[in-house]
N, C-alpha and C. Protein backbone atom coordinates (compact mmCIF):
# COMPACT_ATOMS: atom_id res chain seq x y z
N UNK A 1 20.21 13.60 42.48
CA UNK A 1 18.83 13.69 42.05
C UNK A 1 18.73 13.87 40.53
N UNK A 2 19.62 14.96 39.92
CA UNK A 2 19.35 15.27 38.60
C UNK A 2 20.48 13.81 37.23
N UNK A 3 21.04 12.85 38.16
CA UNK A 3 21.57 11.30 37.54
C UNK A 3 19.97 10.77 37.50
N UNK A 4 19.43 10.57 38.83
CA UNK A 4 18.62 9.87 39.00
C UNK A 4 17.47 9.89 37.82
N UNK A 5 17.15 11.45 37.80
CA UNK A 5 15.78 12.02 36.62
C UNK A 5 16.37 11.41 35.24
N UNK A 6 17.86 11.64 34.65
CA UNK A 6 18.32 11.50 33.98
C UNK A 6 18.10 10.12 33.32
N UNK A 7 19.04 9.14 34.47
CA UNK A 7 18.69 8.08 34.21
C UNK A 7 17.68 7.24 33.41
N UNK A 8 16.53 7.82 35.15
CA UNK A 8 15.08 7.09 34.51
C UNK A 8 14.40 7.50 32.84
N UNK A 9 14.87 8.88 32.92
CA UNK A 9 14.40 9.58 31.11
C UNK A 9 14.62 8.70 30.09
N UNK A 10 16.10 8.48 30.54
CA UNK A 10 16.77 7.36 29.21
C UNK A 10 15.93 6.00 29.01
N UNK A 11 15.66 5.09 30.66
CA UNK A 11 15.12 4.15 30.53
C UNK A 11 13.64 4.70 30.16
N UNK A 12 13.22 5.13 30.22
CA UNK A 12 11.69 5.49 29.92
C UNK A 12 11.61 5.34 28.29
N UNK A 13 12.65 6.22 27.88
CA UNK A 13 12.94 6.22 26.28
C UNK A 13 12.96 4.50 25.82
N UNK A 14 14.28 4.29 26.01
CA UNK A 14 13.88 2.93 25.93
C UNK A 14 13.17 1.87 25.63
N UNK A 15 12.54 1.75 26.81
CA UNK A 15 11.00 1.45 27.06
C UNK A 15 10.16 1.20 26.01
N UNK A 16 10.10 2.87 25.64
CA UNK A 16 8.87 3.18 24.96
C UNK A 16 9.23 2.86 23.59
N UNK A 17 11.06 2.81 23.25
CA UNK A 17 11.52 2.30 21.57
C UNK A 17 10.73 0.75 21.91
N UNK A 18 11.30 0.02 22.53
CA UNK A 18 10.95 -1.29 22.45
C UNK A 18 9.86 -1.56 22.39
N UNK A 19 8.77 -0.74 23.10
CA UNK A 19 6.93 -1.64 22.93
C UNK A 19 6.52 -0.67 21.81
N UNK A 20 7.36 -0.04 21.37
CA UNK A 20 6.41 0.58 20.33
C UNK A 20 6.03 0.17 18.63
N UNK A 21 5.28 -1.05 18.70
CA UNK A 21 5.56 -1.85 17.27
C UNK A 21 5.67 -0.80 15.96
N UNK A 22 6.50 -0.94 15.35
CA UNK A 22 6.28 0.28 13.87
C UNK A 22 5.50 -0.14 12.99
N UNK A 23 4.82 0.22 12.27
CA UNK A 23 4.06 -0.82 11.04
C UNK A 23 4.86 -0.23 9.76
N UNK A 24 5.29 -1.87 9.87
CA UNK A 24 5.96 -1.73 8.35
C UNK A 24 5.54 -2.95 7.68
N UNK A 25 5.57 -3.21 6.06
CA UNK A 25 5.49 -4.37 5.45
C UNK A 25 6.37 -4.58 4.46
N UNK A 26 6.63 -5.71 3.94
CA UNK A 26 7.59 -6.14 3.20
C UNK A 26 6.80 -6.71 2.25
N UNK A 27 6.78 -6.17 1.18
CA UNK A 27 6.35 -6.33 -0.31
C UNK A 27 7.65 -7.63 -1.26
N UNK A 28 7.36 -8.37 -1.37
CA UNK A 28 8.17 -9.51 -2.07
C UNK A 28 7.75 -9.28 -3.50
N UNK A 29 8.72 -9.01 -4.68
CA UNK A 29 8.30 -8.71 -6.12
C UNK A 29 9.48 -10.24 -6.64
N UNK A 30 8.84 -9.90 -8.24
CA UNK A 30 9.93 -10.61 -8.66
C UNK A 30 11.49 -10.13 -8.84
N UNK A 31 11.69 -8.89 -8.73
CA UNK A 31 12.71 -8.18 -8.76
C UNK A 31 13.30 -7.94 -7.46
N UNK A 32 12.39 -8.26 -6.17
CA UNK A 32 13.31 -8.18 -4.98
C UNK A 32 12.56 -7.37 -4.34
N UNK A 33 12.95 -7.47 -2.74
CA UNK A 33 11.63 -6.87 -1.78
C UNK A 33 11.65 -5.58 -1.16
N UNK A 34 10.59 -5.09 -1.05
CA UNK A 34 10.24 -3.33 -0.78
C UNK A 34 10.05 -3.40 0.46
N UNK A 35 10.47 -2.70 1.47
CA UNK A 35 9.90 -2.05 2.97
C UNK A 35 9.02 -0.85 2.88
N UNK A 36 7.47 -0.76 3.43
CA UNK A 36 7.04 -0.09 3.18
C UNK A 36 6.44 0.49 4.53
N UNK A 37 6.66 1.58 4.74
CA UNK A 37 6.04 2.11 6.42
C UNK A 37 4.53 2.35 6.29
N UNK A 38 3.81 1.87 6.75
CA UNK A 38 2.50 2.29 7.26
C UNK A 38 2.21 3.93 8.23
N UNK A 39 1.13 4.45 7.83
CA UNK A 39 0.90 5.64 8.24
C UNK A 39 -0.45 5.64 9.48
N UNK A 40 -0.03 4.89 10.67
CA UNK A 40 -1.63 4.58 10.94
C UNK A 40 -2.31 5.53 11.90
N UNK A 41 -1.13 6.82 12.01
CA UNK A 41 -1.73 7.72 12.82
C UNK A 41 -2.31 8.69 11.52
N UNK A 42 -2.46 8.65 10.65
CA UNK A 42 -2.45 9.82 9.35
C UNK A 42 -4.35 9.11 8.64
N UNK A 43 -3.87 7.26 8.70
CA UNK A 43 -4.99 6.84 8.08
C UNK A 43 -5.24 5.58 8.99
N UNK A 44 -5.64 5.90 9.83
CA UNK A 44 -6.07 4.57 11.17
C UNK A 44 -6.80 3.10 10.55
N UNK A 45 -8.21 3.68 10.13
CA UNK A 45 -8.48 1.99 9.23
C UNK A 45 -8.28 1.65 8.08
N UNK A 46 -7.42 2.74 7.06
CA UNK A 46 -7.02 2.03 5.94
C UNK A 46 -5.63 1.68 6.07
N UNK A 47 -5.02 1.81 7.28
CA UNK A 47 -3.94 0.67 7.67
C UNK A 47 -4.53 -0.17 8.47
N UNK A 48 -5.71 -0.42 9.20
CA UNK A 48 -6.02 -1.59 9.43
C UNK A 48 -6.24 -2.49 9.03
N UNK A 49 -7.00 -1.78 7.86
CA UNK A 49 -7.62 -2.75 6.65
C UNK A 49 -6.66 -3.77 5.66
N UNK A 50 -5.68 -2.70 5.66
CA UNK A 50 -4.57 -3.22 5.21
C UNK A 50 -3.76 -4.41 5.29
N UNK A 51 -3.72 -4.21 6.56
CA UNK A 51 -2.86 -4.89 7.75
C UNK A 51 -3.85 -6.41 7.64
N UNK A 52 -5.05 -6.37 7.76
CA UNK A 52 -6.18 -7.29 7.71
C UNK A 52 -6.07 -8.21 7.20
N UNK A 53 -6.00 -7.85 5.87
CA UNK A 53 -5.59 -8.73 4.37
C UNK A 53 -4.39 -9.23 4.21
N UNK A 54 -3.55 -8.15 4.42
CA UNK A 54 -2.30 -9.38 4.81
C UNK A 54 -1.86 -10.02 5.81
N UNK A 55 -2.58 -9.93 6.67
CA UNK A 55 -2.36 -10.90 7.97
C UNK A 55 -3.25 -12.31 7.34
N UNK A 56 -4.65 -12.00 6.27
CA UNK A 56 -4.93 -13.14 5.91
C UNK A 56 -4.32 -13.42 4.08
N UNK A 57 -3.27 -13.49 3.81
CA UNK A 57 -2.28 -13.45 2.76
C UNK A 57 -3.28 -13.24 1.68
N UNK A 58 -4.27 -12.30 1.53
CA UNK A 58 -5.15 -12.08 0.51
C UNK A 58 -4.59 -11.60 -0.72
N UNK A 59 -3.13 -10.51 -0.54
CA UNK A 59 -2.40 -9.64 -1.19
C UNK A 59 -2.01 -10.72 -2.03
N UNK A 60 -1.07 -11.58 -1.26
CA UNK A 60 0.17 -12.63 -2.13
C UNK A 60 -0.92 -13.14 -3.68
N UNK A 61 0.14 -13.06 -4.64
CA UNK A 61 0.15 -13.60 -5.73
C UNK A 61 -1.19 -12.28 -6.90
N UNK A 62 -1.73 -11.27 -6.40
CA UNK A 62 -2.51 -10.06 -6.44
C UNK A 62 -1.71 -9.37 -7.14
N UNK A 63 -2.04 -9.39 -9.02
CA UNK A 63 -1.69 -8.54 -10.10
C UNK A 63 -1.32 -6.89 -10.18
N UNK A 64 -0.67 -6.35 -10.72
CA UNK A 64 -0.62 -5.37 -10.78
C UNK A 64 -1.41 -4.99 -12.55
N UNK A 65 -2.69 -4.76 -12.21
CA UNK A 65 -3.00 -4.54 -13.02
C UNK A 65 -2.98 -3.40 -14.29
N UNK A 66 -3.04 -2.33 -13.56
CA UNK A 66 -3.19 -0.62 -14.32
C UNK A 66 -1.60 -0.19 -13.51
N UNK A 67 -0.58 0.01 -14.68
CA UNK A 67 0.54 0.53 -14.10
C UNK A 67 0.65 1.76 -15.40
N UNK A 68 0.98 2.99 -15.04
CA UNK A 68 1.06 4.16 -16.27
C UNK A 68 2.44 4.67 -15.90
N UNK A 69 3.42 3.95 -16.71
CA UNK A 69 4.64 4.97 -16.70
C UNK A 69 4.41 6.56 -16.19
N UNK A 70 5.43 6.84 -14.91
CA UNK A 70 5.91 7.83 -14.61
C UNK A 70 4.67 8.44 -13.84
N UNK A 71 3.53 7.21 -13.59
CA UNK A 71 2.31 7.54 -12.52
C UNK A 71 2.16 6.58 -11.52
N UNK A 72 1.92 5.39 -12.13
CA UNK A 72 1.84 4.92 -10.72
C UNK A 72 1.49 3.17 -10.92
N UNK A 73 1.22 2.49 -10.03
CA UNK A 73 1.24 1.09 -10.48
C UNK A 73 0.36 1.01 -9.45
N UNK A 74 -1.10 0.06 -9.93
CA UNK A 74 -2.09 -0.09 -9.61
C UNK A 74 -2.21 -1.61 -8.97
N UNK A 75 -2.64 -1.97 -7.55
CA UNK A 75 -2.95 -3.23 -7.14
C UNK A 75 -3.93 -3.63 -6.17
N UNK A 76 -3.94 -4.74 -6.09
CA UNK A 76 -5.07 -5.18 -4.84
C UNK A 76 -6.62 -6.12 -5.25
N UNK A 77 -6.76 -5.79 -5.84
CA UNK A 77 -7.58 -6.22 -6.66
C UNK A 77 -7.73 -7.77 -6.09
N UNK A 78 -8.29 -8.02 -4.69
CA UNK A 78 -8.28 -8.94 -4.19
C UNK A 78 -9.55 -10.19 -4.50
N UNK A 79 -10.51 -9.82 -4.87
CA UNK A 79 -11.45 -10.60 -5.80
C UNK A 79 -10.92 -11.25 -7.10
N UNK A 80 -10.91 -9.95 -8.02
CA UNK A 80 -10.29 -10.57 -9.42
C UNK A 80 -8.99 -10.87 -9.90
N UNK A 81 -8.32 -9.96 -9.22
CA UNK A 81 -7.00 -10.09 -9.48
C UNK A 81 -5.61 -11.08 -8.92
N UNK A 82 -6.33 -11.38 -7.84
CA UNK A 82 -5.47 -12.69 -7.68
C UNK A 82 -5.38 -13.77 -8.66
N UNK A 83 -4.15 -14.05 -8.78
CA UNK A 83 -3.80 -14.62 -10.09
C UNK A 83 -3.93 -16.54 -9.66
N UNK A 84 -3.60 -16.63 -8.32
CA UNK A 84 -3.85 -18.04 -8.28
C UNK A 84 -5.16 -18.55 -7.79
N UNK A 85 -6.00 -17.79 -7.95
CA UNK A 85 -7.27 -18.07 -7.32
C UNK A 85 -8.61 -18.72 -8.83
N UNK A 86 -9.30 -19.12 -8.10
CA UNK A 86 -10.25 -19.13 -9.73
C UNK A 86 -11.16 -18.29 -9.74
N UNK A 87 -11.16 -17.39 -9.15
CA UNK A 87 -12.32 -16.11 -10.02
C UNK A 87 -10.88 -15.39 -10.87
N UNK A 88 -10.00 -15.30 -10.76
CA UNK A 88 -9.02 -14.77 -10.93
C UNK A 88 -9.48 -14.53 -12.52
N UNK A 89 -9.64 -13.39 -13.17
CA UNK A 89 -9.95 -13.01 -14.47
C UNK A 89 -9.46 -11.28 -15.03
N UNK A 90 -8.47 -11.47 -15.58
CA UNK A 90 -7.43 -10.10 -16.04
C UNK A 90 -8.62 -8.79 -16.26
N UNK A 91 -9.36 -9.50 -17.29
CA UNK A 91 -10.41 -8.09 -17.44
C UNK A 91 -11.19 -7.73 -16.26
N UNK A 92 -11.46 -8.16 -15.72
CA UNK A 92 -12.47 -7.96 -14.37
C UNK A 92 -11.53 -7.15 -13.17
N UNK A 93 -10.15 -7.46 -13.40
CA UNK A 93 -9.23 -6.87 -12.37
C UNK A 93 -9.29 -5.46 -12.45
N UNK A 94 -9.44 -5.11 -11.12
CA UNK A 94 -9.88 -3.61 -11.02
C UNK A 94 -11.14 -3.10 -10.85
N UNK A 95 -11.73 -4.32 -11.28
CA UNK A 95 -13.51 -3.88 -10.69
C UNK A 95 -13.70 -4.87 -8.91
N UNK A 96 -13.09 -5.48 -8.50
CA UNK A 96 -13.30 -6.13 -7.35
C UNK A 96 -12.45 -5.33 -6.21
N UNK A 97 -12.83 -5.66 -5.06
CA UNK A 97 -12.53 -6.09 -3.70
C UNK A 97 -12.27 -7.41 -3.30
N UNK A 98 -12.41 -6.75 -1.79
CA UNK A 98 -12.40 -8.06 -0.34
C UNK A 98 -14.42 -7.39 -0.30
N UNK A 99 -14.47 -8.85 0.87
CA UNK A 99 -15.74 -9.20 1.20
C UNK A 99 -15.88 -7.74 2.38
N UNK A 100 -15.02 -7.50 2.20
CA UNK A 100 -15.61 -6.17 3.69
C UNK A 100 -16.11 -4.89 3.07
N UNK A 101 -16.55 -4.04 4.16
CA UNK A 101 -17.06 -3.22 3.70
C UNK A 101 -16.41 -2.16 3.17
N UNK A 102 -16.60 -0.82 1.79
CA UNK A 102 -15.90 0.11 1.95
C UNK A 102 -15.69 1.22 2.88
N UNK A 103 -14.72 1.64 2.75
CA UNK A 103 -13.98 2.21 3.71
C UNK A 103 -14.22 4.20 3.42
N UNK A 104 -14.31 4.74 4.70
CA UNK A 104 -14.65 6.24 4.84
C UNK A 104 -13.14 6.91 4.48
N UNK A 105 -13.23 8.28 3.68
CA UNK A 105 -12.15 8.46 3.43
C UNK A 105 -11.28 8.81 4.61
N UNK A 106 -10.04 8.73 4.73
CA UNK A 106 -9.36 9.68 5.24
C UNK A 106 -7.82 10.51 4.92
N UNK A 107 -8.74 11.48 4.52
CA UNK A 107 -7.78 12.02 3.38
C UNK A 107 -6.78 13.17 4.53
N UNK A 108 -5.86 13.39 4.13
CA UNK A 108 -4.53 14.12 4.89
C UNK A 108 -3.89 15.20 4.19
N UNK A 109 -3.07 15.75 4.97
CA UNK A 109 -1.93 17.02 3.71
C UNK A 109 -1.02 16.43 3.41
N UNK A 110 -0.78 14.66 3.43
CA UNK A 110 0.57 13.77 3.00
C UNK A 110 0.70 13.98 1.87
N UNK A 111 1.57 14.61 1.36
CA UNK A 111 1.59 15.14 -0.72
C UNK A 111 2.19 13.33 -1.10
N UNK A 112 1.45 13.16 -2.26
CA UNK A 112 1.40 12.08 -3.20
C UNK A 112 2.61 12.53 -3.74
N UNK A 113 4.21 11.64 -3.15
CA UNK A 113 5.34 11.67 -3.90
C UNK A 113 5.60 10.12 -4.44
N UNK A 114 6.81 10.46 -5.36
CA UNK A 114 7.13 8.99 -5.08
C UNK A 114 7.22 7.90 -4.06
N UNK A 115 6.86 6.74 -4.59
CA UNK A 115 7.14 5.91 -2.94
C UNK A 115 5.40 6.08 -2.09
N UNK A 116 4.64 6.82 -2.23
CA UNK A 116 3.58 7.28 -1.54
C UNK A 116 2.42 5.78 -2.02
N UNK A 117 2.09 5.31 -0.85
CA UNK A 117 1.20 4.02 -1.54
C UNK A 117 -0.30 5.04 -0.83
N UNK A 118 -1.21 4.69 -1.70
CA UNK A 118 -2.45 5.62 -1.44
C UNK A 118 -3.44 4.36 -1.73
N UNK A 119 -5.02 4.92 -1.40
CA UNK A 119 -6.26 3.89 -1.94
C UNK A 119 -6.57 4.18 -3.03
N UNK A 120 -7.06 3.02 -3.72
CA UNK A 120 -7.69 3.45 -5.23
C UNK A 120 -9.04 3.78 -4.44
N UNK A 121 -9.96 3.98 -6.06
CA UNK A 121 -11.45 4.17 -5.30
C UNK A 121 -12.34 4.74 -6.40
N UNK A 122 -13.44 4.65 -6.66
CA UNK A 122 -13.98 4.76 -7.63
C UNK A 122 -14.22 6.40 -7.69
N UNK A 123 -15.61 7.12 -8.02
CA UNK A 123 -15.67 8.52 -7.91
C UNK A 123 -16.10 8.68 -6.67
N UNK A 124 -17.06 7.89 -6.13
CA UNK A 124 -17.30 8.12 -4.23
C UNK A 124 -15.89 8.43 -3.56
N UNK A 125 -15.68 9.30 -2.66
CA UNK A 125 -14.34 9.36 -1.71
C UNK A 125 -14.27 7.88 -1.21
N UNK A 126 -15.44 7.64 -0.16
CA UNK A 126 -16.01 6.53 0.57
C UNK A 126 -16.10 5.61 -0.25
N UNK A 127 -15.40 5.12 -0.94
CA UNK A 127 -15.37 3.89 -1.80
C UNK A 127 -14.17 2.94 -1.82
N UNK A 128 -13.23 2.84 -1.04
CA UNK A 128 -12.04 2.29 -0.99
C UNK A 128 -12.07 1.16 -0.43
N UNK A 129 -11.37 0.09 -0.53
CA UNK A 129 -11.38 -1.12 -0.22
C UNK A 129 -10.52 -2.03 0.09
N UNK A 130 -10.19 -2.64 -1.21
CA UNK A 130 -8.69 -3.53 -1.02
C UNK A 130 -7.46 -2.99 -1.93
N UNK A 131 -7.76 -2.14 -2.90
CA UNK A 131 -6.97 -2.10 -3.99
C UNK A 131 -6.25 -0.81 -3.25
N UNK A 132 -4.77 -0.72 -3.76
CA UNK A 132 -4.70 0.56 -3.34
C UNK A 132 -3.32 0.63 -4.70
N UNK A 133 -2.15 2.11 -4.62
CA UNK A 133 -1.87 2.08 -5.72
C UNK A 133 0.09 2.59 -5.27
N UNK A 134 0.82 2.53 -5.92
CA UNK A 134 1.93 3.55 -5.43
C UNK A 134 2.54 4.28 -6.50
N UNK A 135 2.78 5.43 -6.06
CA UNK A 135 3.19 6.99 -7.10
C UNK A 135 5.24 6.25 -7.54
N UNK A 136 4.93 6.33 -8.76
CA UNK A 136 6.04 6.50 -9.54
C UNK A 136 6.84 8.02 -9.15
N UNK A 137 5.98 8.34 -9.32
CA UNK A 137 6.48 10.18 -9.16
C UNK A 137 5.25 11.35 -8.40
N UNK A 138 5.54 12.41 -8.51
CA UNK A 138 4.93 13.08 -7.50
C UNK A 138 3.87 13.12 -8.25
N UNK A 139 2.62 12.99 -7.75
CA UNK A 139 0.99 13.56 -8.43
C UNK A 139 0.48 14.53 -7.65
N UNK A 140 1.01 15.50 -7.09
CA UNK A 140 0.04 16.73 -6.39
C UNK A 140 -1.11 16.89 -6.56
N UNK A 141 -1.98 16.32 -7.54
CA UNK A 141 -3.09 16.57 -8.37
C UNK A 141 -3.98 15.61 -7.57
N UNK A 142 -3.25 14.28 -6.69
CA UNK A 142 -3.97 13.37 -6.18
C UNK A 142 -4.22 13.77 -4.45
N UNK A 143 -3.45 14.95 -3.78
CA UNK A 143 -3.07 15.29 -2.80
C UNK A 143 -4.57 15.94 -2.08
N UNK A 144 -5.10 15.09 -0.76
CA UNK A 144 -5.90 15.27 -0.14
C UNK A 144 -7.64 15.20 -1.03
N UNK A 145 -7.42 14.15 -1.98
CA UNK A 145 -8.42 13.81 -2.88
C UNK A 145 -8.11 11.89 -2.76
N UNK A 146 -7.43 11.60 -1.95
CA UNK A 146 -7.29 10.35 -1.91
C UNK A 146 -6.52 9.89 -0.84
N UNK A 147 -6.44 8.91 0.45
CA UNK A 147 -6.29 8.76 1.33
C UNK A 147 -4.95 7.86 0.89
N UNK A 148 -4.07 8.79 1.26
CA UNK A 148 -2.61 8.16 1.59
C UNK A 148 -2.10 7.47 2.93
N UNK A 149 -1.97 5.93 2.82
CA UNK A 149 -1.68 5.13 4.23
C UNK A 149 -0.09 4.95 4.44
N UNK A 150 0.51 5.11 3.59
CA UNK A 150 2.05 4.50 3.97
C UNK A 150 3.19 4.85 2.76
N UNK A 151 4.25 4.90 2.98
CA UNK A 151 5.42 4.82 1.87
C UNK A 151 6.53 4.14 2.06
N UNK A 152 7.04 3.86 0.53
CA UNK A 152 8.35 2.71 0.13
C UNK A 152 9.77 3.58 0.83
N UNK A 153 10.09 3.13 2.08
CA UNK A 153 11.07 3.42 2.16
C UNK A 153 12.79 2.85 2.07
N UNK A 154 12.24 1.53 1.30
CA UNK A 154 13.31 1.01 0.83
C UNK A 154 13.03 0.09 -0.28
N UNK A 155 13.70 -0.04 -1.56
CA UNK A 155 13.31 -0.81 -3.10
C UNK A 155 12.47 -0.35 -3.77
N UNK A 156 12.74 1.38 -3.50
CA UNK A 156 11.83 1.68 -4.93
C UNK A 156 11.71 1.44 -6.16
N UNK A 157 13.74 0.85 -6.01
CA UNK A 157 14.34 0.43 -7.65
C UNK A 157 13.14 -0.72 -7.97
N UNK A 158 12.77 -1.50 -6.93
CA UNK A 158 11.81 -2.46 -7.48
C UNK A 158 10.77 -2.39 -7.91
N UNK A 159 10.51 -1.12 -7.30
CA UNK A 159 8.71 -0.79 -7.86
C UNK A 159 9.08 -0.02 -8.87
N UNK A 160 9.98 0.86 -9.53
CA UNK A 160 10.06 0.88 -10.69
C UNK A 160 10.50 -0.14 -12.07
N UNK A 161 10.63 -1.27 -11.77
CA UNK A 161 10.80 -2.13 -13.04
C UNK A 161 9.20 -2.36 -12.81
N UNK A 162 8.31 -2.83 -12.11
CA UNK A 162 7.16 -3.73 -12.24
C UNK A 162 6.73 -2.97 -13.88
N UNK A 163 6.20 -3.91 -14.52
CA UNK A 163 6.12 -3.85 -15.90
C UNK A 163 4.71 -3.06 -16.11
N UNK A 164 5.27 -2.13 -17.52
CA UNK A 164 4.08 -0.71 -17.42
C UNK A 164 2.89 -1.38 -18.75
N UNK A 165 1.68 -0.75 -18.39
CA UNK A 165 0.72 -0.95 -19.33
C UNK A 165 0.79 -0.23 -20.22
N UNK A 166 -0.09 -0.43 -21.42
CA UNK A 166 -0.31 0.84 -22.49
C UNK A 166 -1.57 1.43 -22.33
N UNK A 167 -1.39 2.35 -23.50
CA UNK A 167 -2.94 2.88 -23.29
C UNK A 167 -3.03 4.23 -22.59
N UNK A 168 -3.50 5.06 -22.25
CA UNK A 168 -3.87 5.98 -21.61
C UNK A 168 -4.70 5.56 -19.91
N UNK A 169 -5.17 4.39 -19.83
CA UNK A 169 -5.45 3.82 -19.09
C UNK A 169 -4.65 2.43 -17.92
N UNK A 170 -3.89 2.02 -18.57
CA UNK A 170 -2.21 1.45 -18.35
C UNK A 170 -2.35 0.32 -18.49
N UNK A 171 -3.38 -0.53 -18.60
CA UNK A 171 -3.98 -2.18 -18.83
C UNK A 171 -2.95 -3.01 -18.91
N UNK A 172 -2.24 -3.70 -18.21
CA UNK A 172 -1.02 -4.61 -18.43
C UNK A 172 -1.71 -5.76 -18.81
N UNK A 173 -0.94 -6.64 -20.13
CA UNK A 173 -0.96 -7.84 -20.53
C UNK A 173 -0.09 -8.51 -19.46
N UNK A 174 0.11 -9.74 -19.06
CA UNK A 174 0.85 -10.41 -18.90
C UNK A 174 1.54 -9.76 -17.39
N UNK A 175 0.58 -9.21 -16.59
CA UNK A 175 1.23 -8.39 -15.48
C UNK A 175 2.17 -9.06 -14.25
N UNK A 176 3.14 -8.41 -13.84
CA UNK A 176 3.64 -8.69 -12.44
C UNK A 176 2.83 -8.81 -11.37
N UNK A 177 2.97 -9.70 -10.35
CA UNK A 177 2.49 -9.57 -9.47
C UNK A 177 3.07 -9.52 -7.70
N UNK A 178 2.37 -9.47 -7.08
CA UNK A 178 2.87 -9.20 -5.27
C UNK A 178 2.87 -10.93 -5.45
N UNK A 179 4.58 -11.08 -4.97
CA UNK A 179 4.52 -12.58 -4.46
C UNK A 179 3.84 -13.11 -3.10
N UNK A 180 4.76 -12.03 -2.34
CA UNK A 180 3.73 -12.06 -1.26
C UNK A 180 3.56 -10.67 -0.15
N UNK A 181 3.09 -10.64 0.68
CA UNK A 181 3.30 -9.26 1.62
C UNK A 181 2.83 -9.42 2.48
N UNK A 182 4.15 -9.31 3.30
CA UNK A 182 3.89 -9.39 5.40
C UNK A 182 4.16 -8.17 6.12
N UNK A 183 3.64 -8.15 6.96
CA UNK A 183 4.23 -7.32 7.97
C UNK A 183 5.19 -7.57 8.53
N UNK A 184 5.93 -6.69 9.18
CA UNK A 184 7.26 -6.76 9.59
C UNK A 184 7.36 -6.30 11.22
């Protein structure tokens, strides 16, 4: 009897590894590609939302516009900042979205470390959209003031070359961009 319970435990386990899809995505740079885990029990529709856009390749070829050494590198910018598109316009990047609506916060106790991809968002909480950003290094300062969906758990080396802006504000000339980004 106690093979039998045994048994079935294991297969049950099993089971439940195999149907249980993970959300992860694969960030393609010019420097080589990032695995990034999604958080969708922590932030349910800003990994949907997520997930959304790159299921419709909105991300691919999407500037990194505002990157601040040793803070963080800014993207998404799915209106303006797509670079192969024709609204596509450098100064305007960072003031756009996607056509959907913004998004309600949902903010967590996930501390903003490195690797931590979070939403941008204007001064509304409830203002988030397409853009979102990832921590160079730890910002505690951003922790449960901004809805953290997922982190780089592999090629951070990559997200640290993407090329830094100046300024106090980080404005990249000539910026890197997401070649492309799928889910995995």
């Amino acid at each position: 009897m106690i093979k039998k319970i045994l048994v079935l435990s294991i297969l049950v386990f099993f089971i439940n590894k195999t149907y249980v899809k993970a959300d992860f995505m694969i960030m393609k740079l010019k420097s080589g590609e990032v695995e990034i885990e999604l958080y969708a029990d922590l932030a349910p529709k800003h990994v949907e939302r997520i997930k959304l856009l790159t299921e419709q390749k909105k991300y691919d070829g999407v500037v990194f516009h505002r990157v601040i050494d040793g803070f963080m590198a800014q993207t998404g910018d799915v209106q303006y900042g797509k670079s192969d598109s024709e609204n596509y316009d450098l100064s305007l990047a960072g003031t756009g979205g996607s056509e959907l609506p913004d998004l309600k916060a949902e903010f967590s106790n996930t501390a903003h470390e490195k690797g931590t991809l979070s939403m941008a968002r204007s001064g509304d909480p409830n203002s988030a959209n397409s853009q979102f950003f990832i921590c160079f290094e730890s910002a505690p300062h951003l922790d449960r003031q901004y809805t953290a969906f997922g982190k780089v758990v592999k090629g951070m080396e990559f997200i640290d070359l993407i090329k830094k802006g100046e300024g106090s504000n980080g404005s990249v000339s000539d910026p890197d961009k997401i070649i492309s980004l799928t889910l995995k």
